[in-house]
C-alpha atoms as a PDB file:
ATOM      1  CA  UNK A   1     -48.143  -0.711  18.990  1.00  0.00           C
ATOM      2  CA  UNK A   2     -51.660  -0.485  20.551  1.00  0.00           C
ATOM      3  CA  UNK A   3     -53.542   3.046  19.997  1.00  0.00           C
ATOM      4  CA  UNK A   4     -53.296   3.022  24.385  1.00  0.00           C
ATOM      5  CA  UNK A   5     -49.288   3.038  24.012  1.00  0.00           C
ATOM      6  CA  UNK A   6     -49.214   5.345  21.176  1.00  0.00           C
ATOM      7  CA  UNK A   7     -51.426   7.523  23.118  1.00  0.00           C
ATOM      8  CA  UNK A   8     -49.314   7.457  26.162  1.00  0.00           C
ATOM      9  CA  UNK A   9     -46.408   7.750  24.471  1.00  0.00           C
ATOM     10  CA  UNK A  10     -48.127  11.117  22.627  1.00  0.00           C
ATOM     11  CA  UNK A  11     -49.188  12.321  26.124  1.00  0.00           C
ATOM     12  CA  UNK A  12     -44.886  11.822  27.204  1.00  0.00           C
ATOM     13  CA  UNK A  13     -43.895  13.518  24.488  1.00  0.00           C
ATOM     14  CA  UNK A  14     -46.483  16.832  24.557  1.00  0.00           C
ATOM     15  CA  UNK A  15     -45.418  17.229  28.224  1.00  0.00           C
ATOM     16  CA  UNK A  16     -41.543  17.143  27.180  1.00  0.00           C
ATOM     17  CA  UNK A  17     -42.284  19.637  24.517  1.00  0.00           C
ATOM     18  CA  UNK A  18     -43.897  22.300  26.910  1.00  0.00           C
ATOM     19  CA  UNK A  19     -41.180  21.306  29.371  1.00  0.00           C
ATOM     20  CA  UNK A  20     -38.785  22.154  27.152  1.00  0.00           C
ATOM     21  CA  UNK A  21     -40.185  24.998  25.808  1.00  0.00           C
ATOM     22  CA  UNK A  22     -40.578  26.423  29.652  1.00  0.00           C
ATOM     23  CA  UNK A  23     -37.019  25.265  30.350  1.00  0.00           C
ATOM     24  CA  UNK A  24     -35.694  27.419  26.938  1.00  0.00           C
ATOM     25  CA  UNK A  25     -37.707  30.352  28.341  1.00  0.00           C
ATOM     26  CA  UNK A  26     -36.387  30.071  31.545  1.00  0.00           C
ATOM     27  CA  UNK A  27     -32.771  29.676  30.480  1.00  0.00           C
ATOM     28  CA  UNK A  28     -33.076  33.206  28.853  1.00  0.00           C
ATOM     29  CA  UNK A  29     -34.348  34.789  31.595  1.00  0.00           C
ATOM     30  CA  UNK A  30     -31.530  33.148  33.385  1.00  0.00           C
ATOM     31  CA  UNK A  31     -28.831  34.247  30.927  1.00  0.00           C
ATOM     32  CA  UNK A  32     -30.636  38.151  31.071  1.00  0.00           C
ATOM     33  CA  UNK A  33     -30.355  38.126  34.483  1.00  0.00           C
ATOM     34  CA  UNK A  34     -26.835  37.289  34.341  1.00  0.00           C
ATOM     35  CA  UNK A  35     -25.792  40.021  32.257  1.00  0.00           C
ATOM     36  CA  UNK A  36     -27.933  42.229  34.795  1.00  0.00           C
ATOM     37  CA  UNK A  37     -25.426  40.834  37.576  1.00  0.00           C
ATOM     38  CA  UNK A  38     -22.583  41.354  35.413  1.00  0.00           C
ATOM     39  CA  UNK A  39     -22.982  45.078  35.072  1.00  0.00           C
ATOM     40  CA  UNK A  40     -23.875  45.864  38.522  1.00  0.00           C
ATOM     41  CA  UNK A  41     -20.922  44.072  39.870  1.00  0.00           C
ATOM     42  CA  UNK A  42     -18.895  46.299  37.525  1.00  0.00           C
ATOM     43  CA  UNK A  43     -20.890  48.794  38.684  1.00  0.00           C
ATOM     44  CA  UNK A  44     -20.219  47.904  42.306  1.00  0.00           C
ATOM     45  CA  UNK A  45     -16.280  47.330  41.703  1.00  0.00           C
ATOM     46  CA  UNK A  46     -15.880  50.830  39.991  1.00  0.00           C
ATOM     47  CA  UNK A  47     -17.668  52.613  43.188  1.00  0.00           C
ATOM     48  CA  UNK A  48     -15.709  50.157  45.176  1.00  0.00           C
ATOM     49  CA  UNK A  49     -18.594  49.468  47.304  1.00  0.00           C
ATOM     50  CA  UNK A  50     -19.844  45.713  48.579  1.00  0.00           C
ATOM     51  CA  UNK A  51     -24.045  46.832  48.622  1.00  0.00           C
ATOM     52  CA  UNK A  52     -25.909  49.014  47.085  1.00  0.00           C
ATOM     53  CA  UNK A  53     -29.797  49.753  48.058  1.00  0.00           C
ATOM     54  CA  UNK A  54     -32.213  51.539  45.102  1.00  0.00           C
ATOM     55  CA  UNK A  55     -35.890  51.925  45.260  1.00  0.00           C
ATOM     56  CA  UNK A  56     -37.554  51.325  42.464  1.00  0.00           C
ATOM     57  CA  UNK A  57     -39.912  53.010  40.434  1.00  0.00           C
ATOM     58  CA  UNK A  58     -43.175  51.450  42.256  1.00  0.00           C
ATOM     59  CA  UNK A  59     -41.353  52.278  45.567  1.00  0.00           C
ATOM     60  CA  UNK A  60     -40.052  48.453  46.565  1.00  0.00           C
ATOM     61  CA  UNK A  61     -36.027  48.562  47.651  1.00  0.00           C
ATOM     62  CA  UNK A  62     -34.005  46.404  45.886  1.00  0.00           C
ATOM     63  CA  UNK A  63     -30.637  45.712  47.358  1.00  0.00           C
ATOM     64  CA  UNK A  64     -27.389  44.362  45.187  1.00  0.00           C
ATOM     65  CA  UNK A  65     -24.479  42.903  47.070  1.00  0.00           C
ATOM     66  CA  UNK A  66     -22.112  40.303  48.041  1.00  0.00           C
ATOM     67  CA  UNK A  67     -22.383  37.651  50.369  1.00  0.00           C
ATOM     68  CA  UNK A  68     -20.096  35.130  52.091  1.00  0.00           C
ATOM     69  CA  UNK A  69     -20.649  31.339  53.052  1.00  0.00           C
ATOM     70  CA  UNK A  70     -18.422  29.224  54.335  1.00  0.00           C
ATOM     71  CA  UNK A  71     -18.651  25.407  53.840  1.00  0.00           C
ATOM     72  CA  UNK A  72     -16.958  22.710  55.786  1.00  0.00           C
ATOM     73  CA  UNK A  73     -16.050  19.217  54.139  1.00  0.00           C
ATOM     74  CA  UNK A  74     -15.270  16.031  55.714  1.00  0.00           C
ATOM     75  CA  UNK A  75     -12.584  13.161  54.814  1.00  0.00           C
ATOM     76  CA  UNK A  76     -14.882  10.452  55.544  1.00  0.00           C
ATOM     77  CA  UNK A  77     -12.420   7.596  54.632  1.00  0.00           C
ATOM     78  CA  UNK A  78     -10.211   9.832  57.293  1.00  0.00           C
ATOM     79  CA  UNK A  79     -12.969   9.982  59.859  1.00  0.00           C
ATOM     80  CA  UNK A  80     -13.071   6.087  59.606  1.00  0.00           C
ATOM     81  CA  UNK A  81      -9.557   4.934  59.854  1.00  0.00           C
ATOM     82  CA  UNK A  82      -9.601   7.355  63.127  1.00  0.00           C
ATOM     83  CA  UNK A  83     -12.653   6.403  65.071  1.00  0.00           C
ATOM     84  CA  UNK A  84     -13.326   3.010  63.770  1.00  0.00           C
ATOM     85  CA  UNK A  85     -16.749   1.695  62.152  1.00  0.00           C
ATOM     86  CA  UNK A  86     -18.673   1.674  65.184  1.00  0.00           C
ATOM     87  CA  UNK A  87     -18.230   4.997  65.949  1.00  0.00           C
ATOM     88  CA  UNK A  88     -18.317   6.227  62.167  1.00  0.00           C
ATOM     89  CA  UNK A  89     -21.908   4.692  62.132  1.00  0.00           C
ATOM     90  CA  UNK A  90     -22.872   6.527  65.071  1.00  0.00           C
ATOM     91  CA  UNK A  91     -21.157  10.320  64.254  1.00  0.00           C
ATOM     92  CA  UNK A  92     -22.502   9.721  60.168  1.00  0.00           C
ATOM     93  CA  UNK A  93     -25.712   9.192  58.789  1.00  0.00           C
ATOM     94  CA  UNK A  94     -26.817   8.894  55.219  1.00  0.00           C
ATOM     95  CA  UNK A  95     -30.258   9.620  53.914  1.00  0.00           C
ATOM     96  CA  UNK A  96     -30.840   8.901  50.184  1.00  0.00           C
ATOM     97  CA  UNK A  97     -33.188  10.930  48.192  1.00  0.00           C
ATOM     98  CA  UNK A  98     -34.815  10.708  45.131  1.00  0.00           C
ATOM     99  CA  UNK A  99     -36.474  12.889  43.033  1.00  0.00           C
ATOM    100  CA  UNK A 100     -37.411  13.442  39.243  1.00  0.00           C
ATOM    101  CA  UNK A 101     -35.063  15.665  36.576  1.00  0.00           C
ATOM    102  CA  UNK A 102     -35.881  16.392  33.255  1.00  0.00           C
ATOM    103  CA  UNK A 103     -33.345  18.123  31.424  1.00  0.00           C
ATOM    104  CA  UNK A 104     -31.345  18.132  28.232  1.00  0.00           C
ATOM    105  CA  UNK A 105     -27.180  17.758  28.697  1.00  0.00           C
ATOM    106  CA  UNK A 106     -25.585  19.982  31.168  1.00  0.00           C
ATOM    107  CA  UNK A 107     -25.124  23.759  31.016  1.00  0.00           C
ATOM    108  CA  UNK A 108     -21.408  25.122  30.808  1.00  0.00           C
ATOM    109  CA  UNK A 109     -20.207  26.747  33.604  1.00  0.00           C
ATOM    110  CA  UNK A 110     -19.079  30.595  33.063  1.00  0.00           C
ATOM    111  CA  UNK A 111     -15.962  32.093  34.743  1.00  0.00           C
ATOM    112  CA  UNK A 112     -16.523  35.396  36.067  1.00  0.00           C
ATOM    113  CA  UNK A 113     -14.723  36.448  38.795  1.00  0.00           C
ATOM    114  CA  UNK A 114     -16.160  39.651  38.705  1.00  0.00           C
ATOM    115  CA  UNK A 115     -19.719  38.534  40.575  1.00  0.00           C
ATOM    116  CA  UNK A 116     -18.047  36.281  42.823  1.00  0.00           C
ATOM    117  CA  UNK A 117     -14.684  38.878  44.122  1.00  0.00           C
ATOM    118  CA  UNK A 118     -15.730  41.709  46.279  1.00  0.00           C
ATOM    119  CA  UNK A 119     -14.268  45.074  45.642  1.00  0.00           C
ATOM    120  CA  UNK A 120     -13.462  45.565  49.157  1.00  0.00           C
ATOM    121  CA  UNK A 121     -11.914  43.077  51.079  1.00  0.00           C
ATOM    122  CA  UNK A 122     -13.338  43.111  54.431  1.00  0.00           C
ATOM    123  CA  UNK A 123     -13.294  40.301  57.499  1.00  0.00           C
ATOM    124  CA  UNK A 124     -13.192  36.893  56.760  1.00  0.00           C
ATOM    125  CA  UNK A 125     -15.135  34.968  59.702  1.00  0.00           C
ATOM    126  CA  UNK A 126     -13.712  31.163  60.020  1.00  0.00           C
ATOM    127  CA  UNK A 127     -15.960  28.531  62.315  1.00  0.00           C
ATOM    128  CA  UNK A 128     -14.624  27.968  65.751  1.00  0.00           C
ATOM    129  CA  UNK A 129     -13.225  24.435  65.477  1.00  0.00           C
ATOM    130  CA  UNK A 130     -12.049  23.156  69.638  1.00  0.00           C
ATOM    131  CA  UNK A 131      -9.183  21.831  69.897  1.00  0.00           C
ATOM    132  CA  UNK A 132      -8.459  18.744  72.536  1.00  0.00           C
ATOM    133  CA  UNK A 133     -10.140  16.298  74.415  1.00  0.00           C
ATOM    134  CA  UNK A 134     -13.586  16.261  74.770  1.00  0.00           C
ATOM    135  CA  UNK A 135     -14.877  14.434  78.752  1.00  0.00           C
ATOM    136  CA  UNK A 136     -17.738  12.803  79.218  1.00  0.00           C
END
């Protein structure tokens, strides 16, 4: 191997280091933060409450509280068979992306139901989907 490969190859493996290093530093920070959510949502099922608003020591409010999305999927082997591939190409697009990742294997996932349940059930908003026949 050439001292200009081994150097490059040096120069790779010093930036994976301090990548990693960062990423380990972050993933604590991460896995504090967690535990932080974990006892406020405890917090926030005991008082039965869905927000809760504190300022802080240097006067900033910080607000804790839960928050709903609502995702829609498509059956796009459906959506074919019903409107045919000329259609299909007009009513979907792709765009492909690509971008770098450096990472180790995959994190677990945890299963707390606690931080994603809300103490108080309150109104669940659906999209509008029409129904019929749409004229042009």
């Amino acid at each position: 191997m050439s001292e200009e490969v081994f150097q490059r190859e040096k120069k790779y493996r010093e930036e994976y280091e301090q990548y990693r290093l960062y990423n380990r530093q972050k993933a604590e920070i991460e896995a504090n933060m967690d535990k932080i959510k974990e006892r406020v949502a405890t917090m926030l099922h005991e008082d039965k409450a869905n927000e809760k608003v504190v300022e802080l020591s240097n006067g900033e409010k910080w607000t804790g509280k839960y928050q709903s999305q609502s995702r829609s999927s498509t059956n796009l082997v459906a959506l074919m068979e019903l409107v045919g591939p000329k259609s299909y190409g007009e009513i979907v697009t792709q765009k492909d992306i690509t971008f770098l990742t450096i990472k180790k294997a995959g994190k677990e996932k945890k299963d707390s139901t606690l931080t994603t349940v809300k103490p108080v059930k309150d109104e669940i908003n659906k999209p509008f989907v029409p129904m019929g026949t749409v004229l042009s």
